[in-house]
Protein backbone atom coordinates (compact mmCIF):
# COMPACT_ATOMS: atom_id res chain seq x y z
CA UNK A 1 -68.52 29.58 -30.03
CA UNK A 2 -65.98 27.99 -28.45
CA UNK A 3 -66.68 29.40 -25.17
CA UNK A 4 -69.32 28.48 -24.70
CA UNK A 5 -68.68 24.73 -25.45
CA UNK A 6 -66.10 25.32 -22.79
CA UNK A 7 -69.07 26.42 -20.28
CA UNK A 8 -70.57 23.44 -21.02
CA UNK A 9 -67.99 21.60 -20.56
CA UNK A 10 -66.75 22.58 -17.83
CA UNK A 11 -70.09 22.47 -15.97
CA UNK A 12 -70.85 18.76 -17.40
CA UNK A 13 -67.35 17.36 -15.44
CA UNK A 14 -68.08 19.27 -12.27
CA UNK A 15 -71.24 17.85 -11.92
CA UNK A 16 -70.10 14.58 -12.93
CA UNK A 17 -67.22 14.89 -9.94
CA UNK A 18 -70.15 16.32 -7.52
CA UNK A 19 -72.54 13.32 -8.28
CA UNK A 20 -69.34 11.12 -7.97
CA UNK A 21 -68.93 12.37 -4.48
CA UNK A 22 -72.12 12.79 -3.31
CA UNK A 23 -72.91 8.97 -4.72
CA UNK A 24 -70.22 7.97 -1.81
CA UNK A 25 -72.74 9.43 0.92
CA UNK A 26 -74.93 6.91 2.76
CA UNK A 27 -78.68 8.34 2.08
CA UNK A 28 -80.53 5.34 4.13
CA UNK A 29 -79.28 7.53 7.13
CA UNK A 30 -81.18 10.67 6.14
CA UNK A 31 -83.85 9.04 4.06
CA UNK A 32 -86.68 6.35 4.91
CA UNK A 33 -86.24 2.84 4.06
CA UNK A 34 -87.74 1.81 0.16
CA UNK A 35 -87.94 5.76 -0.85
CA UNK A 36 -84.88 4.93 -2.85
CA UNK A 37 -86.45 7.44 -6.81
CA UNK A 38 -86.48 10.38 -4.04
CA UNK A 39 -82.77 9.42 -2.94
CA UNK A 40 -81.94 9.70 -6.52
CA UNK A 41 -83.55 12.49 -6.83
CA UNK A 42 -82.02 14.36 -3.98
CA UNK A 43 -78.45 12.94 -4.91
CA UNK A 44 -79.20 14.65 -8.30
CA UNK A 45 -80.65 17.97 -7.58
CA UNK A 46 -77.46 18.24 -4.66
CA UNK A 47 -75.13 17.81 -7.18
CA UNK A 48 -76.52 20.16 -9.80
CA UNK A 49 -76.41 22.65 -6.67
CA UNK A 50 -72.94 22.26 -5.71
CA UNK A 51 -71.94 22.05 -9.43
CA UNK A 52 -72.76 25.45 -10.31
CA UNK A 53 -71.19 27.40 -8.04
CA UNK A 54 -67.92 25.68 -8.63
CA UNK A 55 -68.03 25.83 -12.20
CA UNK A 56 -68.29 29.43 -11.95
CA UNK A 57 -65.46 29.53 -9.54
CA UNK A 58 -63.50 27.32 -11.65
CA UNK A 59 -64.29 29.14 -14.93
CA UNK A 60 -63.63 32.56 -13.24
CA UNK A 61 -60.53 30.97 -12.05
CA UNK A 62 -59.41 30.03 -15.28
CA UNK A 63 -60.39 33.74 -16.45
CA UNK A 64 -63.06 32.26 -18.78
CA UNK A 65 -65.94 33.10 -17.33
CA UNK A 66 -65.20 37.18 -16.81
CA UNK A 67 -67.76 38.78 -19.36
């Protein structure tokens, strides 16, 4: 049980620090001026994708996430 709450866990503050970072990035530059929901969006679905990978690097790292 308590591995998996570390999963979780572990994923939730990754993609907390990715959506942190990403937040810093200046999206009028790639985006369209007033389509500010689908810069959200994207900020959101970027940081899911970076956050995944790490967490599993991070959990294998931390020889937690070796089934």
């Amino acid at each position: 049980m308590s591995y998996h709450l570390i999963r979780v866990a572990v994923y939730l503050i990754v993609f907390a620090a990715c959506f942190w970072a990403l937040s810093g990035l200046d999206m009028a530059k790639v985006l369209r001026q007033g389509q500010v929901l689908k810069a959200q969006v994207l900020l959101f679905l970027l940081a899911a994708a970076l956050a995944y990978p790490i967490g599993c690097l991070l959990l294998i790292l931390m020889n937690i996430g070796a089934e």
